[in-house]
C-alpha atoms as a PDB file:
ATOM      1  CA  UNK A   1     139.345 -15.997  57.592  1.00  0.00           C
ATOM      2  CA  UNK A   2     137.959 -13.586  54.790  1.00  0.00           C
ATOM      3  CA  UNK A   3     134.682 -15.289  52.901  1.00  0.00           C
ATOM      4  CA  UNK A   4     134.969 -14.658  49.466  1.00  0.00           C
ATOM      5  CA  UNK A   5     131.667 -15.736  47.110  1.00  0.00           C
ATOM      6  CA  UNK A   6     133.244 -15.850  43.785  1.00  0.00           C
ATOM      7  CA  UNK A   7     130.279 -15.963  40.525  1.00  0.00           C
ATOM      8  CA  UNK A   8     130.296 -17.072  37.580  1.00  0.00           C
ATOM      9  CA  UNK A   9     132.256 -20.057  38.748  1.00  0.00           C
ATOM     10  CA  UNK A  10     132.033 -22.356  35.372  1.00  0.00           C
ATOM     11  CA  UNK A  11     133.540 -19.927  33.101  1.00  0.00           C
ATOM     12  CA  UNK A  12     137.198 -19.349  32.159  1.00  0.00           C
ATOM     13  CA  UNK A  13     138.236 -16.940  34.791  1.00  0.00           C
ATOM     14  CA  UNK A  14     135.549 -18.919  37.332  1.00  0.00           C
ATOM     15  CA  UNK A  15     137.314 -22.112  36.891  1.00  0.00           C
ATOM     16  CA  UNK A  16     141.089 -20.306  37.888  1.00  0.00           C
ATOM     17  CA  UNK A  17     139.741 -18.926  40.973  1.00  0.00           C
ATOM     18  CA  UNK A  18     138.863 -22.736  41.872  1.00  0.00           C
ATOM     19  CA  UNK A  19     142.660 -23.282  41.406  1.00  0.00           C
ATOM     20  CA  UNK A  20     143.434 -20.201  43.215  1.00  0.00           C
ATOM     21  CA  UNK A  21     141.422 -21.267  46.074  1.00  0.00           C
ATOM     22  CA  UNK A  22     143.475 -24.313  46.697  1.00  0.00           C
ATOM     23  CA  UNK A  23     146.297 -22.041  46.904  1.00  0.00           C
ATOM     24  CA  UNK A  24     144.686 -19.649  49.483  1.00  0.00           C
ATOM     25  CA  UNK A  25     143.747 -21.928  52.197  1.00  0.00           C
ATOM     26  CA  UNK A  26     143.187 -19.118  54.676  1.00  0.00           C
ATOM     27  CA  UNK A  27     140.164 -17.991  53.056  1.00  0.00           C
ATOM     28  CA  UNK A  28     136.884 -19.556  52.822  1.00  0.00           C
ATOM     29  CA  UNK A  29     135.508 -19.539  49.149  1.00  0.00           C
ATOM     30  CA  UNK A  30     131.970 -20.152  47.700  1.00  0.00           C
ATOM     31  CA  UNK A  31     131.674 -20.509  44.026  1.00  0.00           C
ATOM     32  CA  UNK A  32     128.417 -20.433  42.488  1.00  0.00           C
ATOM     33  CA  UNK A  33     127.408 -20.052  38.858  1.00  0.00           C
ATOM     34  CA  UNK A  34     123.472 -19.950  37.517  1.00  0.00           C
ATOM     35  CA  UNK A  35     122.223 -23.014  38.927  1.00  0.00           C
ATOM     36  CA  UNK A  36     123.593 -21.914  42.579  1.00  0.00           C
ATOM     37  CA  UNK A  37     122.820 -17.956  42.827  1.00  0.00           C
ATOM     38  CA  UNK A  38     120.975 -16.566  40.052  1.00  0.00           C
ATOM     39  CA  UNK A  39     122.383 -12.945  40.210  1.00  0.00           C
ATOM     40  CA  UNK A  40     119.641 -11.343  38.098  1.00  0.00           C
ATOM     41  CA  UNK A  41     117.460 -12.295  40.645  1.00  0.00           C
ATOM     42  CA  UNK A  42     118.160  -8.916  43.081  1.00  0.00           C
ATOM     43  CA  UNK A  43     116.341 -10.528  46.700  1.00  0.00           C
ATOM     44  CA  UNK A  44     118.239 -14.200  45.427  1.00  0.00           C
ATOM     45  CA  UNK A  45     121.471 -11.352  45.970  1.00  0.00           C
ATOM     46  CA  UNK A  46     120.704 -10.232  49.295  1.00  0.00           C
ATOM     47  CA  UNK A  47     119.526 -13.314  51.180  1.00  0.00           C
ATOM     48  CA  UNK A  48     122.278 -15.431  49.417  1.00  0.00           C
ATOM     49  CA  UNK A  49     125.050 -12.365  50.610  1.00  0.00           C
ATOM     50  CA  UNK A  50     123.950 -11.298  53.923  1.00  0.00           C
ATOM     51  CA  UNK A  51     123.250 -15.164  54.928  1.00  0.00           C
ATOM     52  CA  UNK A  52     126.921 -16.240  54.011  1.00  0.00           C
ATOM     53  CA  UNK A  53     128.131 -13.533  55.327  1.00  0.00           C
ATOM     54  CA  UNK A  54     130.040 -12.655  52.265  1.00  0.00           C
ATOM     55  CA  UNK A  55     133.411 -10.548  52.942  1.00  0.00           C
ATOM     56  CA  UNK A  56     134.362 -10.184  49.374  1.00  0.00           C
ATOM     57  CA  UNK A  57     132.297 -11.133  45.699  1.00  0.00           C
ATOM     58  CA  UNK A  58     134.709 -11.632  42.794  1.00  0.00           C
ATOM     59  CA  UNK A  59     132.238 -11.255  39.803  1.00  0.00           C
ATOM     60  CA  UNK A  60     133.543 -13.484  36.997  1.00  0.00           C
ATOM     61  CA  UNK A  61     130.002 -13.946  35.624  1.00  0.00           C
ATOM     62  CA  UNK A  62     129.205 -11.629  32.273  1.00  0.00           C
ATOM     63  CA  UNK A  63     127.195 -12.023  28.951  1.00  0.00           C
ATOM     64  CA  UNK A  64     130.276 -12.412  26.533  1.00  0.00           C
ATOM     65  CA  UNK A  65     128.820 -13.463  23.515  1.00  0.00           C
ATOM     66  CA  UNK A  66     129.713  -9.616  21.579  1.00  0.00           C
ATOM     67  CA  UNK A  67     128.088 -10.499  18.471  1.00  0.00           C
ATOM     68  CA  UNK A  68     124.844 -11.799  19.533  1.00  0.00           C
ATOM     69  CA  UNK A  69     124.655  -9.442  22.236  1.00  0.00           C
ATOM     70  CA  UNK A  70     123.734  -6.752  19.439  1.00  0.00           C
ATOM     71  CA  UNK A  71     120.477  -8.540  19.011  1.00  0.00           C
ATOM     72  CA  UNK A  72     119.779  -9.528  22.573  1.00  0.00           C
ATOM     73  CA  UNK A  73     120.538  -6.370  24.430  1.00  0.00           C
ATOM     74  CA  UNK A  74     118.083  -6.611  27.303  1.00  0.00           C
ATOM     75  CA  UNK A  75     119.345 -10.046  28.232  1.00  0.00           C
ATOM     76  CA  UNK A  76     123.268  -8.459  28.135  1.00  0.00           C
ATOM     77  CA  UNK A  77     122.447  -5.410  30.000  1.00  0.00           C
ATOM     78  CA  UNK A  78     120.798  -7.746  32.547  1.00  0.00           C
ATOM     79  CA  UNK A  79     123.659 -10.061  33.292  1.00  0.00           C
ATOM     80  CA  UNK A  80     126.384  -6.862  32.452  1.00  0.00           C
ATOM     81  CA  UNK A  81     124.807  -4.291  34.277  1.00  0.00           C
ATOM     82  CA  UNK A  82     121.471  -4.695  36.434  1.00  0.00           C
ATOM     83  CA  UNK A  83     123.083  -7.908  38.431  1.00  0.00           C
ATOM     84  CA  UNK A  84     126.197  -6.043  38.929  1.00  0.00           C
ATOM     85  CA  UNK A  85     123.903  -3.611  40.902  1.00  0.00           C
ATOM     86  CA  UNK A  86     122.476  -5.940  42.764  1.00  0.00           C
ATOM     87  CA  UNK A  87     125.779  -7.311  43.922  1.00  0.00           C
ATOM     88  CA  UNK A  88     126.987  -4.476  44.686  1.00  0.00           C
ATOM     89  CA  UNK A  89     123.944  -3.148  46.554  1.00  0.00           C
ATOM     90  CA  UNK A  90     124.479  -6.574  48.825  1.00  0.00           C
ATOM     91  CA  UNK A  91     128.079  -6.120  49.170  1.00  0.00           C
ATOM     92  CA  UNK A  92     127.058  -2.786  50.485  1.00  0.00           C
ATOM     93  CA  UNK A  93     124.489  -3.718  52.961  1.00  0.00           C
ATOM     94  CA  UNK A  94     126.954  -6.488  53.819  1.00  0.00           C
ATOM     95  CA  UNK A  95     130.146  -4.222  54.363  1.00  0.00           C
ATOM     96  CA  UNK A  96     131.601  -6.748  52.184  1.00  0.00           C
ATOM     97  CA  UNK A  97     133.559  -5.518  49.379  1.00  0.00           C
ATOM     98  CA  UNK A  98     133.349  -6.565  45.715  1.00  0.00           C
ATOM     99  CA  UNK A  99     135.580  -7.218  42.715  1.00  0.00           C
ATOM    100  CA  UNK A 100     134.407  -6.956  39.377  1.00  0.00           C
ATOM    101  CA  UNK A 101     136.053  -8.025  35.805  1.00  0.00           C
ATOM    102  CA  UNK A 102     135.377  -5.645  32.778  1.00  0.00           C
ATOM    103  CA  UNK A 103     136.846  -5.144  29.567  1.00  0.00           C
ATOM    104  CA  UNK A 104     138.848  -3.123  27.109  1.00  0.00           C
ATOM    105  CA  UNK A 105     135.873  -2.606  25.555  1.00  0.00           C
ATOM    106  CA  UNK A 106     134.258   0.556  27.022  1.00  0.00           C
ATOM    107  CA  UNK A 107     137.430   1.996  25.047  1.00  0.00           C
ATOM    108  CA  UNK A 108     137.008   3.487  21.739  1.00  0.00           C
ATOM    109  CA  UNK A 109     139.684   1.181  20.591  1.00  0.00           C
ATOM    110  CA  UNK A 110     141.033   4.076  18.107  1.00  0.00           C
ATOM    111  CA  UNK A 111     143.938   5.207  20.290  1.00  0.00           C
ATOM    112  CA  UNK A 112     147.386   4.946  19.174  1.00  0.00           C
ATOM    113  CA  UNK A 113     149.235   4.452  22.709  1.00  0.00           C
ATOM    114  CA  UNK A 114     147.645   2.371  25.724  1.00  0.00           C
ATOM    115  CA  UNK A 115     145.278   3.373  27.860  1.00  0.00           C
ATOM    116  CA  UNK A 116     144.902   5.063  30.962  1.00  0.00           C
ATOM    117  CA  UNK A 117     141.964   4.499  33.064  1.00  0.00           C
ATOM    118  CA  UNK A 118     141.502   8.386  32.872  1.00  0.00           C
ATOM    119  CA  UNK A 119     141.210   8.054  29.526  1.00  0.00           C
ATOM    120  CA  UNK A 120     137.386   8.737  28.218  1.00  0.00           C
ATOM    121  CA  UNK A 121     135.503   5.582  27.726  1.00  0.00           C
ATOM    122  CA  UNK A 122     133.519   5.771  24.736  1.00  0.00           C
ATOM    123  CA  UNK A 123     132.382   2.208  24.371  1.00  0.00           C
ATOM    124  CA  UNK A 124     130.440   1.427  20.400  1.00  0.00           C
ATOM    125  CA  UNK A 125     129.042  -2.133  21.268  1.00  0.00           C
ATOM    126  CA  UNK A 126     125.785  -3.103  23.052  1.00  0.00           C
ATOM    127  CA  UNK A 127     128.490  -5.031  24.714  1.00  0.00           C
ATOM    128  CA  UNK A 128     131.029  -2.625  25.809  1.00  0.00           C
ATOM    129  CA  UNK A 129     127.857  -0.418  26.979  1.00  0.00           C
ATOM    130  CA  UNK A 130     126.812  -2.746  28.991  1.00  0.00           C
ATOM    131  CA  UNK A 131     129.799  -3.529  30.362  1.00  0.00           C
ATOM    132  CA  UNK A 132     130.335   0.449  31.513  1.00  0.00           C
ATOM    133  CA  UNK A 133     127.399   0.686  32.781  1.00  0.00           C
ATOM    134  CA  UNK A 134     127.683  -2.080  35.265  1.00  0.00           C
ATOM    135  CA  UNK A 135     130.877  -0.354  36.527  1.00  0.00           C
ATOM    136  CA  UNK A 136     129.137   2.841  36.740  1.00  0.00           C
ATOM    137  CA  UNK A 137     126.288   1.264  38.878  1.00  0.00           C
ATOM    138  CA  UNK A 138     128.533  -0.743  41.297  1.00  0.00           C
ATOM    139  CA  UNK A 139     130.346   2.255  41.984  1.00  0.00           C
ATOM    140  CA  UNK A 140     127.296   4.258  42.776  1.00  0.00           C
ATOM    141  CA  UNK A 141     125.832   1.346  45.226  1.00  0.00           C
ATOM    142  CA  UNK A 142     129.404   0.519  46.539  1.00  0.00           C
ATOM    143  CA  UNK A 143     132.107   2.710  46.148  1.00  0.00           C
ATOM    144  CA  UNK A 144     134.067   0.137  47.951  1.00  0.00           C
ATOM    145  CA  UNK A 145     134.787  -1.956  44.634  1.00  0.00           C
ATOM    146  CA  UNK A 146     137.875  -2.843  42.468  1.00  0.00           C
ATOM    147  CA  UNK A 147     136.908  -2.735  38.733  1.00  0.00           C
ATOM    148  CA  UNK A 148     139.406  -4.999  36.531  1.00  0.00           C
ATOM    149  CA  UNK A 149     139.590  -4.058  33.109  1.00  0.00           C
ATOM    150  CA  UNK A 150     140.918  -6.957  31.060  1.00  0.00           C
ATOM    151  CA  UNK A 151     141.290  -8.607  27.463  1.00  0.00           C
ATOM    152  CA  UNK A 152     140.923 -11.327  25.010  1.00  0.00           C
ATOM    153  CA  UNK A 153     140.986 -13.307  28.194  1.00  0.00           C
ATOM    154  CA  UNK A 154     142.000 -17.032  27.471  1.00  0.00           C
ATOM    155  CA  UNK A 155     142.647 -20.499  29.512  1.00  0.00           C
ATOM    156  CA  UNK A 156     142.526 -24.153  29.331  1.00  0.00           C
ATOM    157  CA  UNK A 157     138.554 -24.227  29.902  1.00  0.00           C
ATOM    158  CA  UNK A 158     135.686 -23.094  27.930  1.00  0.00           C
ATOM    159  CA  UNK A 159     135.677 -22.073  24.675  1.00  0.00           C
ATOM    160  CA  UNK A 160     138.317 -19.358  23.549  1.00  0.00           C
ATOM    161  CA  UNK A 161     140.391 -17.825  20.958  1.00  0.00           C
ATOM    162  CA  UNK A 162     143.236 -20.626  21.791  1.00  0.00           C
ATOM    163  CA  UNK A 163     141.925 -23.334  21.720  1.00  0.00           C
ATOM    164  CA  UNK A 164     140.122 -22.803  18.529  1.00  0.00           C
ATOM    165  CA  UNK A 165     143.098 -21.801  16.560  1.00  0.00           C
ATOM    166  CA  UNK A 166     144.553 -24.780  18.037  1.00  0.00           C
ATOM    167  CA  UNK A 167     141.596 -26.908  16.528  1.00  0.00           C
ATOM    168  CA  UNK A 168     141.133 -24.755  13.298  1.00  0.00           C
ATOM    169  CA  UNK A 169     144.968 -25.754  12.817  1.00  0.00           C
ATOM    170  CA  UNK A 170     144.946 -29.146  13.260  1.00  0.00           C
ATOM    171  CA  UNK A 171     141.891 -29.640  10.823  1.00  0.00           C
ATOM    172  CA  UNK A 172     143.021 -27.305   7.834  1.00  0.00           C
ATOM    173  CA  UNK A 173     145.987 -26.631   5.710  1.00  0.00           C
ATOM    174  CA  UNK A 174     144.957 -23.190   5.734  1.00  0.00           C
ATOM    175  CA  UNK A 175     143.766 -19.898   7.870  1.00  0.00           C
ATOM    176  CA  UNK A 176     143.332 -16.491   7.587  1.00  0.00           C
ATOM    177  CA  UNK A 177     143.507 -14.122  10.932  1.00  0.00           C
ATOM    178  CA  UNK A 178     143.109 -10.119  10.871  1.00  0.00           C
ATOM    179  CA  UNK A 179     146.216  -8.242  11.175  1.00  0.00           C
ATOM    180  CA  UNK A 180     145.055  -5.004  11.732  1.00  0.00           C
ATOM    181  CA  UNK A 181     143.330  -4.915  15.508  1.00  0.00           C
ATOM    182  CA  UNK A 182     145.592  -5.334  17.921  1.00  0.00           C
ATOM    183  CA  UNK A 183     145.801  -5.970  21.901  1.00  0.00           C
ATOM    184  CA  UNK A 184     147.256  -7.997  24.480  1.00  0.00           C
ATOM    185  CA  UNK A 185     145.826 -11.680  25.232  1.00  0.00           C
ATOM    186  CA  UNK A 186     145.476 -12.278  28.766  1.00  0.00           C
ATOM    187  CA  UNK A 187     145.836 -15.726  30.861  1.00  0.00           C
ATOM    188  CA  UNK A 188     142.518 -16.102  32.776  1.00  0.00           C
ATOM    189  CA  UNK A 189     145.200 -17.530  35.637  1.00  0.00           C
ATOM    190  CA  UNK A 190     146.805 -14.414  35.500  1.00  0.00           C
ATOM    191  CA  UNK A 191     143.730 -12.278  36.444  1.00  0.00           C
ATOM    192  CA  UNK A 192     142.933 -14.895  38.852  1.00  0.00           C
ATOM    193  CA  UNK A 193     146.366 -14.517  40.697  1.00  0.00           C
ATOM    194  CA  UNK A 194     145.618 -10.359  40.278  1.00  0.00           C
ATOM    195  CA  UNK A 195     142.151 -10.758  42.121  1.00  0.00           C
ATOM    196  CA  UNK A 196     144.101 -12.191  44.886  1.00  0.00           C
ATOM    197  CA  UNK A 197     146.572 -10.071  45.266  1.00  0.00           C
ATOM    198  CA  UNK A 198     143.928  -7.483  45.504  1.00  0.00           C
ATOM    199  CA  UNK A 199     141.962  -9.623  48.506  1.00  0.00           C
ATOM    200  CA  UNK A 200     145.193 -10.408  50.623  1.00  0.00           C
ATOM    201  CA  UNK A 201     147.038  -6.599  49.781  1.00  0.00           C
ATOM    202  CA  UNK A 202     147.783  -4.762  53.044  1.00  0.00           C
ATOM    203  CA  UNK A 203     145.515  -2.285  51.981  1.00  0.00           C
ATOM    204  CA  UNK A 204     141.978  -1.910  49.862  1.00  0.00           C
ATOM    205  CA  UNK A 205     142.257   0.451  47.507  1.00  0.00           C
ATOM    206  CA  UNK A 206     138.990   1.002  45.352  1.00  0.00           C
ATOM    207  CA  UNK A 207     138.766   2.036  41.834  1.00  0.00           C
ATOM    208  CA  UNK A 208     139.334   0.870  38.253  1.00  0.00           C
ATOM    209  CA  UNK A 209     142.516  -0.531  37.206  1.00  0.00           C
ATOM    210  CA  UNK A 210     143.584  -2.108  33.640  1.00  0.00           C
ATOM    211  CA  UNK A 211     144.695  -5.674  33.661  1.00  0.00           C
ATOM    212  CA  UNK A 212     146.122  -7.688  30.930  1.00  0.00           C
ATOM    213  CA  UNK A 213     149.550  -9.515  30.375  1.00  0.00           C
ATOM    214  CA  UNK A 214     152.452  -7.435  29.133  1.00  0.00           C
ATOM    215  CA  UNK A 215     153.409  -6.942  25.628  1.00  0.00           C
ATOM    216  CA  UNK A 216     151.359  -6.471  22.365  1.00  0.00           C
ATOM    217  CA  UNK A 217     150.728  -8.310  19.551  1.00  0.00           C
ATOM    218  CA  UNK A 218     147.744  -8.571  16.979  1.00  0.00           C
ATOM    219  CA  UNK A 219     144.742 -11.436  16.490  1.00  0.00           C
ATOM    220  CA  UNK A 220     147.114 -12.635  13.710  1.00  0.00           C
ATOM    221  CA  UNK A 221     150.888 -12.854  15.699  1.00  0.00           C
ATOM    222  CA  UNK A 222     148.787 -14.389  18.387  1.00  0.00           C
ATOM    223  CA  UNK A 223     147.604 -17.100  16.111  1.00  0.00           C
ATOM    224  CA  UNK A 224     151.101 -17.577  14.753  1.00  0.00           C
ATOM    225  CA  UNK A 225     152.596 -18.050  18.321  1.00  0.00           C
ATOM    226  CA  UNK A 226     149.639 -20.609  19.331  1.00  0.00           C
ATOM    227  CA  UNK A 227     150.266 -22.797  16.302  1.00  0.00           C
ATOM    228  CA  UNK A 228     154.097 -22.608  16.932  1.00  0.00           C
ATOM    229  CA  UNK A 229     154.087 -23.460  20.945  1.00  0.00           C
ATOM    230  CA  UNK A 230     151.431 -26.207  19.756  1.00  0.00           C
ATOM    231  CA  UNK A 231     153.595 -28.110  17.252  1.00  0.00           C
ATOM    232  CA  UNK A 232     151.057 -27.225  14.995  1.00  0.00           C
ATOM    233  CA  UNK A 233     153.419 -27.062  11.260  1.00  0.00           C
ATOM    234  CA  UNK A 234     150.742 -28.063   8.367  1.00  0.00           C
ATOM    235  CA  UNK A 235     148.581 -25.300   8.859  1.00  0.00           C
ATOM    236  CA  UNK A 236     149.715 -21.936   6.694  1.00  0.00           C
ATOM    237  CA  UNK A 237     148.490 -18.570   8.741  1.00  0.00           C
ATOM    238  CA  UNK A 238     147.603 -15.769   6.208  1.00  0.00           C
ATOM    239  CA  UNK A 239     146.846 -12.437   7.495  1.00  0.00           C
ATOM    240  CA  UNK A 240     144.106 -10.538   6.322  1.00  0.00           C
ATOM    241  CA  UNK A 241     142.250  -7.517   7.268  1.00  0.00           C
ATOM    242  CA  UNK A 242     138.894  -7.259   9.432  1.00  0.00           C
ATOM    243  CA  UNK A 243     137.117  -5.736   6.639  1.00  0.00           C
ATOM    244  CA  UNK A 244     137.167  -9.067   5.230  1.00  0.00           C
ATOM    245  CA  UNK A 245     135.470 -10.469   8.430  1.00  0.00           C
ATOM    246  CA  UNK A 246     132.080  -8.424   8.746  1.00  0.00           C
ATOM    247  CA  UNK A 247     130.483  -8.991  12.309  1.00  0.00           C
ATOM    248  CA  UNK A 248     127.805  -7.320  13.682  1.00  0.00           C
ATOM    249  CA  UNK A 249     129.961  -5.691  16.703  1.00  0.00           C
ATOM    250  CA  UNK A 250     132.820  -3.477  15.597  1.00  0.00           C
ATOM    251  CA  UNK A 251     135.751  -4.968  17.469  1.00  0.00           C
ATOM    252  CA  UNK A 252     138.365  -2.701  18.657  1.00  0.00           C
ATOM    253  CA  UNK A 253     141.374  -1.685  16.461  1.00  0.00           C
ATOM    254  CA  UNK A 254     143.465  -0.740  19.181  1.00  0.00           C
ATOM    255  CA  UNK A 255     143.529  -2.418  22.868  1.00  0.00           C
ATOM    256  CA  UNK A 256     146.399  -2.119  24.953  1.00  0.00           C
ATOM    257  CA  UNK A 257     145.942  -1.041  28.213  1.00  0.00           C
ATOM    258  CA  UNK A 258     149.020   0.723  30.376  1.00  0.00           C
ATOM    259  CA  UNK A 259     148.892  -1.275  33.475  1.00  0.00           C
ATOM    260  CA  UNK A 260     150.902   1.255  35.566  1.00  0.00           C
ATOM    261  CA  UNK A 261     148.349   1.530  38.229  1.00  0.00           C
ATOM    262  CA  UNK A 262     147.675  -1.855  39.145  1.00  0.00           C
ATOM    263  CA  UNK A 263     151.436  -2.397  39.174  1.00  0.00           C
ATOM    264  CA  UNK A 264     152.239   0.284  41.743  1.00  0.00           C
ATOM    265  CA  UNK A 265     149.262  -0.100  44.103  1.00  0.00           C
ATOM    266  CA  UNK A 266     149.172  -3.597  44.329  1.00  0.00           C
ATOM    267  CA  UNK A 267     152.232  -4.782  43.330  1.00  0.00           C
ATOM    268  CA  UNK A 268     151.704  -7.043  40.788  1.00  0.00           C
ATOM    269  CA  UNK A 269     154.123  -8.552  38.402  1.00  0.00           C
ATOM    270  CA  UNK A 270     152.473  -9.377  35.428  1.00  0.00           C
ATOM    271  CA  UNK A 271     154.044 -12.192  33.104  1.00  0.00           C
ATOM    272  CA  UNK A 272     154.550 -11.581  29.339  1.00  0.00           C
ATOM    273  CA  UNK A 273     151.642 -13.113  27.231  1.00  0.00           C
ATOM    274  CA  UNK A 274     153.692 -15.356  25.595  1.00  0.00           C
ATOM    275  CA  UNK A 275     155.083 -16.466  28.722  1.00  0.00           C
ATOM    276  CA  UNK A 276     151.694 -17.188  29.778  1.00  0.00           C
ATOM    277  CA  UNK A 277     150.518 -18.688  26.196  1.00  0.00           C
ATOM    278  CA  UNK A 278     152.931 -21.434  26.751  1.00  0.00           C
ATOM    279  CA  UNK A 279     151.913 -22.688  30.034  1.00  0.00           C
ATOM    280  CA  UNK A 280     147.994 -22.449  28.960  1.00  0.00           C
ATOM    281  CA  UNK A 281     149.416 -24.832  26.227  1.00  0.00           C
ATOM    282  CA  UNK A 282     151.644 -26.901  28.465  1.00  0.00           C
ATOM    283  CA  UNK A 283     148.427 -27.796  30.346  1.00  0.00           C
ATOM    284  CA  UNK A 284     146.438 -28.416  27.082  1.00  0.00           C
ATOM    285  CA  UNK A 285     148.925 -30.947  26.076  1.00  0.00           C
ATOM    286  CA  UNK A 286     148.836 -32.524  28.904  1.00  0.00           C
END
């Protein structure tokens, strides 16, 4: 029986490894968030690690807040980057391995065909800097990782792109959404189901790998297919373009990630987001 300390516990992607645990009885899971393990805190790391005797730490915990992270860098380079080293630099002393979730954002987001993870990284956000930098240090402390690259990451908890449009639909008449940056959304149960695939494969293979769902669609065709799977009929979707939405962190124009890699060394089967987008709302609804 494999331990497996999974942080940031009460977020979106936190919450589905909960449910994923109850699936995976074989394996003994401990899920803290702040108030548990405070990863920042480097000797809070070690003790907690090495006491539990950790196998395997799924890091779900991340400063996500892209916007406000370009006026509070230290604090996101501290969750994004410095606690990923100390992780890692447990996991290491440990022999445990570790699992970590980034983001399409250390991608310049100008590309015109998905990305590779050979492709350069040239992230242009205090966020997506931080973000690379914490896989560059867990690598260097333990090259025994997985790196996850994922995006606009949704699910029935927390507060998301979904369930906002959701809201915002049921309390106007009207909305505009950008057309012109596009992506694929991803079911936080989906990555959930790929970090365990990566625990319980045959074999450990360490490295980065993109993860989203399949197929593409932009911030605006997402909102459309929301509103529809939601019954949601009084609200009119108008699509605009991002220059009409200033924000302090340039989001990426172009997102999609070629998941080739993760398919063929793990085996994954990876649902279409729409797929996906309709059970997230199933559960909603319920």
């Amino acid at each position: 029986m494999s331990t497996i300390l999974v942080t940031g516990a009460d977020g979106q992607l936190g919450n589905e490894m909960r449910n994923c645990a109850l699936l995976h009885s074989g394996h003994n899971f401990i899920f803290t968030d702040v108030q548990e393990l405070d990863i920042t805190d480097a000797r809070s790391v070690s003790s907690f690690v090495a006491g539990n005797k950790v196998d395997y730490i799924v890091n779900c915990a991340a400063y996500t807040a892209v916007d406000r992270a370009e006026d509070d860098a230290d604090r996101c380079r501290c969750l994004n980057a410095l606690a990923v080293q100390y992780l890692a630099e447990a996991a290491a002393a440990s022999g445990a391995r570790m699992i970590h979730i980034s983001t399409d954002y250390v991608y310049s987001g100008s590309a015109c065909r998905p990305y590779a993870e050979t492709d350069p990284v040239q992230p242009s956000t205090v966020y997506g800097r931080t973000k690379l930098e914490g896989e560059q240090l867990l690598f260097r402390a333990c090259p025994q990782s997985v790196v996850l690259r994922t995006s606009w990451l949704y699910s029935p908890y927390g507060n998301n792109f979904v369930k906002t449009m959701i809201r915002l639909g049921q309390e106007r008449d009207r909305l505009t959404v950008v057309f012109d940056q596009t992506g694929t959304p991803t079911c936080a149960a989906d990555l959930a189901a790929a970090v365990m695939q990566v625990v319980n494969a045959p074999r450990f293979v360490p490295g980065v790998y993109n993860f989203s769902d399949e197929g593409v669609c932009s911030w605006y065709d997402f909102t459309l297919a929301i509103h529809r799977l939601a019954g949601i009929s009084g609200c009119r979707v108008e699509p605009v373009e991002s220059s009409e939405y200033p924000a302090k962190a340039v989001r990426p124009f172009y997102s999609v990630m070629n998941k080739k890699k993760i398919k063929e060394t793990y085996k994954i089967a990876i649902p279409h987001w729409e797929e996906s987008l309709a059970r997230c709302i199933a559960l909603l609804n319920k």
